[in-house]
N, C-alpha and C. Protein backbone atom coordinates (compact mmCIF):
# COMPACT_ATOMS: atom_id res chain seq x y z
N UNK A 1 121.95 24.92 99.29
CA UNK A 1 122.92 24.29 98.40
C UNK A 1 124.28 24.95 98.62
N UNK A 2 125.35 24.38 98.65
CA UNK A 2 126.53 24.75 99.01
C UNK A 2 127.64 24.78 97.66
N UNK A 3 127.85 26.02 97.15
CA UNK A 3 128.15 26.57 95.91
C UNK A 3 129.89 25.69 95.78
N UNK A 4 130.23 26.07 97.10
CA UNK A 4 131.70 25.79 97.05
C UNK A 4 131.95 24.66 97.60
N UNK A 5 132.35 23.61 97.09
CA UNK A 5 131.88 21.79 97.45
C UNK A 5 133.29 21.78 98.83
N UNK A 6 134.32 22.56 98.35
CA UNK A 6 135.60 22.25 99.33
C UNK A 6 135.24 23.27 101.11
N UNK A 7 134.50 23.98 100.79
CA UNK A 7 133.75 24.90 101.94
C UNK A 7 132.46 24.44 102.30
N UNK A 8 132.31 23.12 103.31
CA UNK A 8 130.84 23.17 103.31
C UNK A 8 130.43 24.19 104.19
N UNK A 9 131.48 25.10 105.15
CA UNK A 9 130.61 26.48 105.89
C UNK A 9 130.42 27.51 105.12
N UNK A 10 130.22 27.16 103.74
CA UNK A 10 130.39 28.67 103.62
C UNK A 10 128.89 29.82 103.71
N UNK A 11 127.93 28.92 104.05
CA UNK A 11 126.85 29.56 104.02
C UNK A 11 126.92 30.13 105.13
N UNK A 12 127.42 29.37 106.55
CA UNK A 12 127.43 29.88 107.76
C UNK A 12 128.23 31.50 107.78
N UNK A 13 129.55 30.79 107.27
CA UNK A 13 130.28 32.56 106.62
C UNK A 13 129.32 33.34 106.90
N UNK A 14 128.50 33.29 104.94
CA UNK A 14 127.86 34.54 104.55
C UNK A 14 126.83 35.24 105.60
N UNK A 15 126.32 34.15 106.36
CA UNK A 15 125.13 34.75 107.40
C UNK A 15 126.44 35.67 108.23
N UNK A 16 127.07 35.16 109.09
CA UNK A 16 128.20 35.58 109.78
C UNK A 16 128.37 37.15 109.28
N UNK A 17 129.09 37.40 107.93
CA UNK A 17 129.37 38.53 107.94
C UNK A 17 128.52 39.27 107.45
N UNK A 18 127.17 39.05 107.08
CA UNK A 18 125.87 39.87 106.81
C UNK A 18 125.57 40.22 108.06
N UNK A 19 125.52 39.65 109.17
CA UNK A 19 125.58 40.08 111.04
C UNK A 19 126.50 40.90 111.07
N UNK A 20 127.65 40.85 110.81
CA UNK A 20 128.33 41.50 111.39
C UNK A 20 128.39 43.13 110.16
N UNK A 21 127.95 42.79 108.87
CA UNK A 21 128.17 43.86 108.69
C UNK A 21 126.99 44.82 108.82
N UNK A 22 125.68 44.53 108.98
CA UNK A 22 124.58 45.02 109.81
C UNK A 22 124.50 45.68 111.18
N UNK A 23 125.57 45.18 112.25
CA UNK A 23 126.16 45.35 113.05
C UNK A 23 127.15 46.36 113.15
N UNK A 24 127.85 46.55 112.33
CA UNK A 24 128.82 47.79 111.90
C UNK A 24 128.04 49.55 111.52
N UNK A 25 126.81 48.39 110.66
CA UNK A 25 126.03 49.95 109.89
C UNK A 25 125.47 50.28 110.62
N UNK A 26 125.11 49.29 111.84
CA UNK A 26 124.03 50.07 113.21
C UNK A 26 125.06 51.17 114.25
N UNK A 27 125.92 50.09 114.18
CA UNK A 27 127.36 51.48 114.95
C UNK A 27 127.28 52.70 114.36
N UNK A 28 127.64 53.02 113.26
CA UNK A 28 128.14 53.63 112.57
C UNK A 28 126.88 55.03 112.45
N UNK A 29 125.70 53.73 112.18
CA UNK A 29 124.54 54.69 112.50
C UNK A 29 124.24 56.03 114.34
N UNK A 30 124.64 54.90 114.86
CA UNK A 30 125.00 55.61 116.34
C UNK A 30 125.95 56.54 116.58
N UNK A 31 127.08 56.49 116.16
CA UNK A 31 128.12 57.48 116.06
C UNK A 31 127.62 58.24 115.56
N UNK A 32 126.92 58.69 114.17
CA UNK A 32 126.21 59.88 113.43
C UNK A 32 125.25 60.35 114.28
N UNK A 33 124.39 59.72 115.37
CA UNK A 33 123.63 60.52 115.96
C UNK A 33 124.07 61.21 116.78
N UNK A 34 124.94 60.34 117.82
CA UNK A 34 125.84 60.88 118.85
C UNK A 34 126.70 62.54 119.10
N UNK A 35 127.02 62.33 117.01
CA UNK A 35 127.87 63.46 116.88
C UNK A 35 126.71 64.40 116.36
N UNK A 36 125.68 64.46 115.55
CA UNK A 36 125.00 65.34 116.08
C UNK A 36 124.18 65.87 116.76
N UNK A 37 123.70 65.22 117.53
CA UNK A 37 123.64 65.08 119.43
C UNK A 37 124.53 66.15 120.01
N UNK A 38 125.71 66.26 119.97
CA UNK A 38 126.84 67.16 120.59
C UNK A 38 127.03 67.97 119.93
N UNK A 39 126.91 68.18 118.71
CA UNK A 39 126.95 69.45 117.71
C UNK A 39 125.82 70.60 118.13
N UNK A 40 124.98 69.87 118.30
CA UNK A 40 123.17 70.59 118.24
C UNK A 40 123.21 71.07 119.39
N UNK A 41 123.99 70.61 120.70
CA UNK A 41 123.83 70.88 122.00
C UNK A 41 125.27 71.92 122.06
N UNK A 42 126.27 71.89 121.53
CA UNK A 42 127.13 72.83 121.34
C UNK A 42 126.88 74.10 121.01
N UNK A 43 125.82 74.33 119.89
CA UNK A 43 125.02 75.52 119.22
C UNK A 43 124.66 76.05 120.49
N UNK A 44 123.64 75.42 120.83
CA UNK A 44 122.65 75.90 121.55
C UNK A 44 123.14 76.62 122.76
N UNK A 45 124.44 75.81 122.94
CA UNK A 45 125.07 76.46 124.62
C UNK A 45 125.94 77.74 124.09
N UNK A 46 126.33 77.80 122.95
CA UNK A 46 126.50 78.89 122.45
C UNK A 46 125.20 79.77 122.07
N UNK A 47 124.46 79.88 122.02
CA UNK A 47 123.19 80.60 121.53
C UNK A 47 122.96 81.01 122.73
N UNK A 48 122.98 80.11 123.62
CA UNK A 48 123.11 80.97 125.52
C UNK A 48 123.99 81.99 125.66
N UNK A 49 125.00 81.38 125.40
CA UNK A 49 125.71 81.97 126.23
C UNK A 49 125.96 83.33 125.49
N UNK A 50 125.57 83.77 123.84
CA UNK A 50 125.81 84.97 123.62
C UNK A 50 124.34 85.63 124.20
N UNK A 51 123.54 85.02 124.31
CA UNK A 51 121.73 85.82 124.77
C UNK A 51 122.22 86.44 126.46
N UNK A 52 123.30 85.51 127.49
CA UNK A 52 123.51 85.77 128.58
C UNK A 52 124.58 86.80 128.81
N UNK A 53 125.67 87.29 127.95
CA UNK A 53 126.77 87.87 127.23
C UNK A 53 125.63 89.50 127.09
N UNK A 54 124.84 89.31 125.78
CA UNK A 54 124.39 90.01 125.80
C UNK A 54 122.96 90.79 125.83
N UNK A 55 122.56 90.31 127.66
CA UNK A 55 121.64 90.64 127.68
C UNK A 55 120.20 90.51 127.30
N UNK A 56 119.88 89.22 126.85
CA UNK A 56 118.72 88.71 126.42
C UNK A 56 117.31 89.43 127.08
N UNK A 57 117.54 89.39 128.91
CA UNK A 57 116.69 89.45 129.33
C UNK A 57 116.09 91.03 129.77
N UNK A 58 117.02 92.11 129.37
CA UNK A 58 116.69 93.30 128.80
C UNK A 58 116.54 94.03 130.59
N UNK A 59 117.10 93.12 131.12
CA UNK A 59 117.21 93.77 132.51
C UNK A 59 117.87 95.44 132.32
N UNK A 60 118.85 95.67 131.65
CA UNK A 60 119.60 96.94 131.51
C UNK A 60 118.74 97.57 130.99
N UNK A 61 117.97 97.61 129.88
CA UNK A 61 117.15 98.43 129.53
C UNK A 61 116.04 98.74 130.41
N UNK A 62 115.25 98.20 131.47
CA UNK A 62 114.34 98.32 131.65
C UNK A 62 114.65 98.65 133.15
N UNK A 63 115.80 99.10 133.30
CA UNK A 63 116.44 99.91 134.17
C UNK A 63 116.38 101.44 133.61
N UNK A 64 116.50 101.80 132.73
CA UNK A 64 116.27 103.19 131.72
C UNK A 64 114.56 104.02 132.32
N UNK A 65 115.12 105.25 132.50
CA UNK A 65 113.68 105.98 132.51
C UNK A 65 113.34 106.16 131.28
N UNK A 66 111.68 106.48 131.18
CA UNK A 66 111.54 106.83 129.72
C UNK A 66 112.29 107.80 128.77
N UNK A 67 112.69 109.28 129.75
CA UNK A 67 113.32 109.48 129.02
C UNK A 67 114.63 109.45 127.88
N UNK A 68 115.19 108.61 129.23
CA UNK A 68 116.42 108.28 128.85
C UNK A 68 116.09 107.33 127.59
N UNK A 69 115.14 106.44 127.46
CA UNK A 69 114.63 105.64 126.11
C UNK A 69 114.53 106.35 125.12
N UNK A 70 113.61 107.63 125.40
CA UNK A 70 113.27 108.42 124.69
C UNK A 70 115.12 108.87 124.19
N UNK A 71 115.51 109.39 124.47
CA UNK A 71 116.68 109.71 124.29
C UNK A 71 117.63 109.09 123.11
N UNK A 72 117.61 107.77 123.69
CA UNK A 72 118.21 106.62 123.07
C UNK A 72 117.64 106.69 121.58
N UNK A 73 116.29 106.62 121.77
CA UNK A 73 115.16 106.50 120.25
C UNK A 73 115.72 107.63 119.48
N UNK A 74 115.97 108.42 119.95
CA UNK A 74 116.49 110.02 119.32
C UNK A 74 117.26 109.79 117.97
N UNK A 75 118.61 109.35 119.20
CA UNK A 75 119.80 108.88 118.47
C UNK A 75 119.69 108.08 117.37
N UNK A 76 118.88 107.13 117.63
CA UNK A 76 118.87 106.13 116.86
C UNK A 76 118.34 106.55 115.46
N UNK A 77 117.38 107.46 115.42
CA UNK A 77 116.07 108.12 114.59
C UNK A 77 117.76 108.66 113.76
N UNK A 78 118.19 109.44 114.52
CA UNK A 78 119.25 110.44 113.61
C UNK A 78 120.32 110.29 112.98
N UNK A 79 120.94 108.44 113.48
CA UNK A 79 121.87 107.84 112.83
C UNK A 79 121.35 107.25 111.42
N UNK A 80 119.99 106.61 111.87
CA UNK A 80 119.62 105.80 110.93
C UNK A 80 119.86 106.35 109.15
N UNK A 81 119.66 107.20 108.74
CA UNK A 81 119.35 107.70 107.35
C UNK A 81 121.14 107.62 106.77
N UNK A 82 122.10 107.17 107.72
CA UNK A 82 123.75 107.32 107.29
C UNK A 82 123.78 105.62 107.99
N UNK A 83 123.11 104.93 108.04
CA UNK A 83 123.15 103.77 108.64
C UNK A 83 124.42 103.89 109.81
N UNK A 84 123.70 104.46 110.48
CA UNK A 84 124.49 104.41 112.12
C UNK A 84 123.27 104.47 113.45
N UNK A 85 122.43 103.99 113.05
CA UNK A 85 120.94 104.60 114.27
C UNK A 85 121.32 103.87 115.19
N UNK A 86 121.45 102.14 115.44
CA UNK A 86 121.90 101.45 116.44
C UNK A 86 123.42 102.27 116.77
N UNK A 87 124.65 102.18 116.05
CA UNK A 87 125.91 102.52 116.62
C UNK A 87 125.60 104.15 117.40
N UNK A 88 124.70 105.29 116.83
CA UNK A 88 124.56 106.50 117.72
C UNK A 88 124.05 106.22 119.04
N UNK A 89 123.09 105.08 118.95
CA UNK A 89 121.85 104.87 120.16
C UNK A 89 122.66 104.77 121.31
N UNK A 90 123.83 103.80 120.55
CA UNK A 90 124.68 102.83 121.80
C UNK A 90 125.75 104.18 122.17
N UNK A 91 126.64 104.75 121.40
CA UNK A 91 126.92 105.62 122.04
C UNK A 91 126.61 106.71 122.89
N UNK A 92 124.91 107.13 122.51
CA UNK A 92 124.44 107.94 123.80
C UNK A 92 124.25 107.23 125.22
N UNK A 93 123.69 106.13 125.27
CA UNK A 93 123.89 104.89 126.28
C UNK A 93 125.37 104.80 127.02
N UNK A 94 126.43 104.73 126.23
CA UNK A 94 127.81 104.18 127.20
C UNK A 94 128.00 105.80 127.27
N UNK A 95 127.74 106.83 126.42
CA UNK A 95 128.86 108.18 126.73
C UNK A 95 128.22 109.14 128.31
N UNK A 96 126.50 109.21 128.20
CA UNK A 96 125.45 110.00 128.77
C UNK A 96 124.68 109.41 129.59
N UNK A 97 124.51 107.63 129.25
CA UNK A 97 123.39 106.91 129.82
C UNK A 97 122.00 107.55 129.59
N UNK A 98 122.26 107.83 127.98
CA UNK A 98 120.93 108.10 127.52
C UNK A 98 120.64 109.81 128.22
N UNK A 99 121.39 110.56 128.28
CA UNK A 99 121.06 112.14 128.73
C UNK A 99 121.41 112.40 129.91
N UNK A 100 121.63 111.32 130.90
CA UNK A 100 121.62 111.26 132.19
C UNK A 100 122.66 112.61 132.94
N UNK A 101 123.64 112.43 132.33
CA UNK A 101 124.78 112.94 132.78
C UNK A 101 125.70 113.67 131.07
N UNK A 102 125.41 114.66 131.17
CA UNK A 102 125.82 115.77 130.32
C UNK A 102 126.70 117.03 130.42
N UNK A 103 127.83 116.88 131.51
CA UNK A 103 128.23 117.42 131.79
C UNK A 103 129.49 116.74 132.02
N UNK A 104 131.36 116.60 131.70
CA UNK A 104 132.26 115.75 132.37
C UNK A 104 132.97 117.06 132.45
N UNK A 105 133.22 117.18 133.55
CA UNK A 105 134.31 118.25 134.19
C UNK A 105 135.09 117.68 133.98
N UNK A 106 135.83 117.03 134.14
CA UNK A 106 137.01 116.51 134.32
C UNK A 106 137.75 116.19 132.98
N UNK A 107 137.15 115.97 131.89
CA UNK A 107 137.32 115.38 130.67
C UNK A 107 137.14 116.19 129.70
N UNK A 108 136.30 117.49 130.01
CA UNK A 108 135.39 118.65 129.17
C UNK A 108 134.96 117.85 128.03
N UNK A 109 134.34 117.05 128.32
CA UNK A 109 133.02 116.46 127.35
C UNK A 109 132.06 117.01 127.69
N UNK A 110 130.81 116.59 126.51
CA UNK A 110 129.56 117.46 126.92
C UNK A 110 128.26 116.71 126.32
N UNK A 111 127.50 117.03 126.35
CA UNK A 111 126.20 116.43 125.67
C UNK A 111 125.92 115.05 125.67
N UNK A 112 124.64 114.95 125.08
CA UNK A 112 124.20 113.31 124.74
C UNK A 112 125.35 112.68 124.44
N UNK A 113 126.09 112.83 123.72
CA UNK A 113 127.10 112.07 122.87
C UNK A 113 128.51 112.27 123.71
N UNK A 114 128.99 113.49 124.58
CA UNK A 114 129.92 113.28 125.24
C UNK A 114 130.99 113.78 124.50
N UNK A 115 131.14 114.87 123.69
CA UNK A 115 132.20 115.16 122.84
C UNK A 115 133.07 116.06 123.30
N UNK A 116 134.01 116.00 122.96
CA UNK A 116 135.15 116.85 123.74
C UNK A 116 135.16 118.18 123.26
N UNK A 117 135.64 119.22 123.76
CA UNK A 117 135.53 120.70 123.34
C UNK A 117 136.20 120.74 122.53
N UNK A 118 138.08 120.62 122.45
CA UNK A 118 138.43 120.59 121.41
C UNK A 118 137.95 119.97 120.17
N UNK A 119 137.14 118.86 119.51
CA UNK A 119 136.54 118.32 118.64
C UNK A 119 135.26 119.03 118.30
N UNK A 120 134.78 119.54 119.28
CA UNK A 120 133.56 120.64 118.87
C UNK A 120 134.11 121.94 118.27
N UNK A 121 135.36 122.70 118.87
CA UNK A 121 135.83 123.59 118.47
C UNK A 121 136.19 123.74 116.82
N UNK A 122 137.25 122.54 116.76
CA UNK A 122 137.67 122.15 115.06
C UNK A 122 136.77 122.21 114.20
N UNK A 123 135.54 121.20 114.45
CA UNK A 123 134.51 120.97 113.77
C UNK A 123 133.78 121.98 113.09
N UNK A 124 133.12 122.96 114.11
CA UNK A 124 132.40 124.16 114.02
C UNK A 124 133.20 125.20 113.77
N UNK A 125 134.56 125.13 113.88
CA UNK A 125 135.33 126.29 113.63
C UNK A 125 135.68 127.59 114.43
N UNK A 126 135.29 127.09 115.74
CA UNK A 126 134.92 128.46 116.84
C UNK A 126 136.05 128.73 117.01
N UNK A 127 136.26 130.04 117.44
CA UNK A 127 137.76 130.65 118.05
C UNK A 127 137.69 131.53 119.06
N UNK A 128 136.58 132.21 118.98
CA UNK A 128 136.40 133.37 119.99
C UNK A 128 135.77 133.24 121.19
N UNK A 129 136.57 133.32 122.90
CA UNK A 129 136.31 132.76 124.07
C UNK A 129 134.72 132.34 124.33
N UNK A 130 134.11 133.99 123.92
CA UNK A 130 132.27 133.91 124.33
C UNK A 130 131.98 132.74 123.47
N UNK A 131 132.08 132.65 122.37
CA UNK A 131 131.49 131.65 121.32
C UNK A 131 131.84 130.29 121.74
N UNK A 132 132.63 130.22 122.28
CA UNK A 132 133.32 128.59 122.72
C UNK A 132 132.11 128.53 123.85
N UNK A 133 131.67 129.42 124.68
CA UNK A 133 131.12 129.62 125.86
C UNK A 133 129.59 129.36 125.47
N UNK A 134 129.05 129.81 124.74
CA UNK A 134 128.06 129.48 123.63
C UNK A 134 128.02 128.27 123.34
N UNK A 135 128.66 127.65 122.56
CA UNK A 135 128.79 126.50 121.84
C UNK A 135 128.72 125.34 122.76
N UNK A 136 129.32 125.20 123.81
CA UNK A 136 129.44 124.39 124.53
C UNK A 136 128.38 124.09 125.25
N UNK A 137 127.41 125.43 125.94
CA UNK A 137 126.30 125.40 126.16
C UNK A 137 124.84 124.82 125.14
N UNK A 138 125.12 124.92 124.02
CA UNK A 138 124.18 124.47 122.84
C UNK A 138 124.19 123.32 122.90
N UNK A 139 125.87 122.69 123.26
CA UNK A 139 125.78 121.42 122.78
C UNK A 139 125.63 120.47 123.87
N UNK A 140 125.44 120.80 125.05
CA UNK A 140 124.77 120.20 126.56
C UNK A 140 123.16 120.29 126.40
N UNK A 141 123.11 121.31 126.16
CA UNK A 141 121.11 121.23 125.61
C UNK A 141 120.69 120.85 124.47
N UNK A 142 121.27 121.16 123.38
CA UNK A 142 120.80 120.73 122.11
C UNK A 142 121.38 119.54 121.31
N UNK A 143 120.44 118.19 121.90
CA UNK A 143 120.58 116.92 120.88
C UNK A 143 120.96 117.21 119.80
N UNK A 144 120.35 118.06 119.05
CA UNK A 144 120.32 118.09 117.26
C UNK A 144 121.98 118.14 117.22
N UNK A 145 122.64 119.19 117.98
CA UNK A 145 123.36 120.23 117.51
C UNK A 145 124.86 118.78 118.07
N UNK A 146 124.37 117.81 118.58
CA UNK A 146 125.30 116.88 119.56
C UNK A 146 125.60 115.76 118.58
N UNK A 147 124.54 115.14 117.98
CA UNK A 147 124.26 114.09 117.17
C UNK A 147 125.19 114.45 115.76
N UNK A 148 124.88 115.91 115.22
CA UNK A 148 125.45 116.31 114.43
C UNK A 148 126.84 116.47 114.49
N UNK A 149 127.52 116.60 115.58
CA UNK A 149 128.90 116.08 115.76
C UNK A 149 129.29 114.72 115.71
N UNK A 150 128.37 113.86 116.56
CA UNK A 150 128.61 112.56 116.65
C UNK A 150 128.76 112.12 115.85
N UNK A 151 128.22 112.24 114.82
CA UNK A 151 127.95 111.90 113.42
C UNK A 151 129.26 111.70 112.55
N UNK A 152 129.35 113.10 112.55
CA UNK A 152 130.68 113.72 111.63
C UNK A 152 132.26 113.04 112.56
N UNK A 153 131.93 112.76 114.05
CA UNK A 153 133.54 111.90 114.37
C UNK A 153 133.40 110.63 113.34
N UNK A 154 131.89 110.24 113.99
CA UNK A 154 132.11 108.62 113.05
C UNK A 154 132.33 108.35 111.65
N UNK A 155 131.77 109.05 110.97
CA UNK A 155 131.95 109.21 109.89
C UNK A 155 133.38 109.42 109.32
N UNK A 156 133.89 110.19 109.86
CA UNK A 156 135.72 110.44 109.76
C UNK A 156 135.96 109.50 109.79
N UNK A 157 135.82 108.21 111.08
CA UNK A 157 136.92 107.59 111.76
C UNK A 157 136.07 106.31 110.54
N UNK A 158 134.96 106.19 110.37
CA UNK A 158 134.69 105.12 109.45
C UNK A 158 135.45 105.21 107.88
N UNK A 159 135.49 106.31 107.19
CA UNK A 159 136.99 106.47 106.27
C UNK A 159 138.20 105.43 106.54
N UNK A 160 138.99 106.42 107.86
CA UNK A 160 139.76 106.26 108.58
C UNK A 160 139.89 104.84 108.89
N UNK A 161 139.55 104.39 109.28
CA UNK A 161 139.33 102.76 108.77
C UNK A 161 138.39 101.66 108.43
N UNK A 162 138.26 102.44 106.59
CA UNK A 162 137.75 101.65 105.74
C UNK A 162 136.47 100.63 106.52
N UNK A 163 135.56 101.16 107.04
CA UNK A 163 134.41 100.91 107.33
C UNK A 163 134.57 99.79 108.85
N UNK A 164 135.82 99.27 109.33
CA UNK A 164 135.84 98.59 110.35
C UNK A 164 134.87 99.35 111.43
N UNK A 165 133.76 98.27 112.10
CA UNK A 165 133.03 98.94 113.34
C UNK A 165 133.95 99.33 114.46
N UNK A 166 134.29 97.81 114.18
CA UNK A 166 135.00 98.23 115.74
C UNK A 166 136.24 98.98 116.19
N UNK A 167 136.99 99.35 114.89
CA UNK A 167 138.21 100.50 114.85
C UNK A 167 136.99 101.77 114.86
N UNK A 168 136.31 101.91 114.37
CA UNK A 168 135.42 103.38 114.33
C UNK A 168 134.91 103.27 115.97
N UNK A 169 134.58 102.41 116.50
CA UNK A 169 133.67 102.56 118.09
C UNK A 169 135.02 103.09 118.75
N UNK A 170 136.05 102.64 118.99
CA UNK A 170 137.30 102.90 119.47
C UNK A 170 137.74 104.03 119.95
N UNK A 171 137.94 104.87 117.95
CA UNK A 171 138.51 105.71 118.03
C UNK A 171 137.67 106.82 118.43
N UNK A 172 136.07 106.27 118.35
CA UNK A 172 134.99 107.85 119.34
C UNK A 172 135.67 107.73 120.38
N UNK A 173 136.38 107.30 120.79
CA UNK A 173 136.79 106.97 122.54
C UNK A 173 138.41 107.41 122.86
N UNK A 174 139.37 106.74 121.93
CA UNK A 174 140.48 106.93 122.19
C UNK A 174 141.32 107.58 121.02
N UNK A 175 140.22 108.32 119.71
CA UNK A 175 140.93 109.13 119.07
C UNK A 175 141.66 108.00 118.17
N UNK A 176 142.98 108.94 117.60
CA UNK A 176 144.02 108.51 116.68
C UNK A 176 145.36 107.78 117.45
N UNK A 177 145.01 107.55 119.00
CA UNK A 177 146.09 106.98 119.86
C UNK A 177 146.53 105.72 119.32
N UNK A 178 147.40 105.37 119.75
CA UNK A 178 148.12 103.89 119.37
C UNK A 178 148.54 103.39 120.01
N UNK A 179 149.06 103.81 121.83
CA UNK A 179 149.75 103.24 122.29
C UNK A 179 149.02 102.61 123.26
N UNK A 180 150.33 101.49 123.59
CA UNK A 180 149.06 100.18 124.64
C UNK A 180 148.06 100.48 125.49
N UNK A 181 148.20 101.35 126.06
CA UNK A 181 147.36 101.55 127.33
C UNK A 181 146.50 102.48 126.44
N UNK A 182 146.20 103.13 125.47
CA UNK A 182 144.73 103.70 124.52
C UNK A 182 144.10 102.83 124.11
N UNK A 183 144.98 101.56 123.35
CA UNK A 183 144.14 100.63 122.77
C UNK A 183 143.79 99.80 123.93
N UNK A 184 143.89 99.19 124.76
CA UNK A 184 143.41 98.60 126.28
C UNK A 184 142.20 99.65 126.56
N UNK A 185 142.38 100.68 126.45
CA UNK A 185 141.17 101.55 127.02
C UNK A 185 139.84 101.06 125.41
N UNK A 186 140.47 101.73 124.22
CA UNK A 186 139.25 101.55 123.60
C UNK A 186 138.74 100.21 123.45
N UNK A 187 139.62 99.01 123.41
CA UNK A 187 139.24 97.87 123.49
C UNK A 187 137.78 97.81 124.70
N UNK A 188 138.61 98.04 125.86
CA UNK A 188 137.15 98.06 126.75
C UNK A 188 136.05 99.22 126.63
N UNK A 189 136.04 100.21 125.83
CA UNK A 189 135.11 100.75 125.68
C UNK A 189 134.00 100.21 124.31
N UNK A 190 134.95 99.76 123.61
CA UNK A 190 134.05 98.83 122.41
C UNK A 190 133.21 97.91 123.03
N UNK A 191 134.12 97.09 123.76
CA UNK A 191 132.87 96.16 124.58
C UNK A 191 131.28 96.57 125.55
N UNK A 192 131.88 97.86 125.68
CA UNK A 192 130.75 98.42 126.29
C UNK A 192 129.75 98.51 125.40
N UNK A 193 129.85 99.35 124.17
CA UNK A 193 129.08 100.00 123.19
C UNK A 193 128.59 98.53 122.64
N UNK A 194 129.42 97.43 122.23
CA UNK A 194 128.78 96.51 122.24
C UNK A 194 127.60 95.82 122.33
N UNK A 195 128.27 95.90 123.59
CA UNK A 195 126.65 94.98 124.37
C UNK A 195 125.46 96.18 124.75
N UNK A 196 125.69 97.31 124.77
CA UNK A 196 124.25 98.46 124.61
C UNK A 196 123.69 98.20 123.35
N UNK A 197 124.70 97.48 122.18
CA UNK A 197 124.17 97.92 120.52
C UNK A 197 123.15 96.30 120.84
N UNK A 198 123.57 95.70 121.48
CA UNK A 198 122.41 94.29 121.30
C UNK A 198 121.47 94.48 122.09
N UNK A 199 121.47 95.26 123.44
CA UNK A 199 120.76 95.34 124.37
C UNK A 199 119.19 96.27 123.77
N UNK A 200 119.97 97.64 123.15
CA UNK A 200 118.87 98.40 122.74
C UNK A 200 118.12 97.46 121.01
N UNK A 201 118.86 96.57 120.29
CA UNK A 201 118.27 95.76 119.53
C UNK A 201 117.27 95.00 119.66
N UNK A 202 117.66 94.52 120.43
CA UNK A 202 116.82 93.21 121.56
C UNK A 202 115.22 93.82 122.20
N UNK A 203 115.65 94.83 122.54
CA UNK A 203 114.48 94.95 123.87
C UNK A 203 113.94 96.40 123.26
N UNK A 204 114.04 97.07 122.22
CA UNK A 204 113.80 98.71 121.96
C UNK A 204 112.68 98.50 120.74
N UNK A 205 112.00 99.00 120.67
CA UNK A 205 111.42 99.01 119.27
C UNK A 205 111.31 100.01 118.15
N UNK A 206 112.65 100.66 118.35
CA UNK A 206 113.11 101.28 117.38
C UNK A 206 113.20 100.53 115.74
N UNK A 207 112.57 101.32 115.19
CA UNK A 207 112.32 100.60 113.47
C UNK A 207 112.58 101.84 112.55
């Protein structure tokens, strides 16, 4: 029956734009998949690309002798109770390679952790030549006595700026410096410590 006597199409119309607007909601429906179609696949190539970034496949670690694991576990054991066990682990990793190398002539760093003499000196308070001679030796052999420094930089420098990680990873590295070429250096040394802090996460079973 044809409602509107001066329109006899008008039924044809209504079919017409019930097609077409069925037709619209099916588009419309497609566009919503489409876009999250490309959303979901966006994630994911990001979810790569940080697992490939950092080390998913634990190749670096399993380059490590035991001890040097062992080592790592140390750190980690001795940060943990000040919530720093991952940030110590990773610094024995980028400073020692896990114990490897405990000795920097060139730099007079020393130990697991790699700390400089003057910063051991301040710390502990030493003044007298033999005792520096001492001390320095303790702190190439003795983890405990290394960690316990390590500790006490980070801890400063975490004050020092109000709990930022990555100003505290820095300044184990480049101190209270400011100028371009310190911050270029600690910048790339953060990245290091970085990707050791996901690497030994990932693949360690430190708990």
């Amino acid at each position: 029956m044809i409602d509107n006597q001066e329109n006899p199409f008008q039924h044809l119309e209504e079919v017409y734009f019930s097609v077409e607007n069925e037709r619209s909601r099916l588009c419309e429906q497609r566009k919503s998949f489409w876009k999250m179609f490309v959303l979901v696949n966006i994630i994911l190539a990001c979810a790569s690309f940080s697992q490939a970034v950092f080390g998913k496949d634990c190749s670096e670690w399993d380059k490590l002798s035991e001890e040097q694991q062992y080592r790592l576990e140390y750190a980690y054991n001795y940060g943990k109770p000040y919530n720093m066990g991952w940030t110590m682990s990773s610094l024995a990793w980028q400073e020692s390679q896990g114990g490897l190398y405990r000795v920097n002539i060139k730099s007079h760093d020393f130990g697991l952790f790699q700390i400089n003499k003057t910063t051991i000196y301040n710390i502990l308070g030493v003044t007298s030549y033999w005792k520096k001679q001492e001390i320095i030796t303790k702190v190439v052999m003795d983890d405990a006595l290394g960690a316990y420094l390590a500790l006490d930089v980070l801890q400063h420098f975490e004050r020092v700026h109000k709990g930022d990680w990555k100003k505290m990873v820095m300044s184990y590295n480049i101190g209270n410096k400011k100028d371009y070429k310190s911050l270029k250096k600690g910048v790339a040394y953060y990245e290091k410590v970085r990707y050791y802090y996901h690497q030994i996460k990932q693949c360690s079973n430190f708990n």
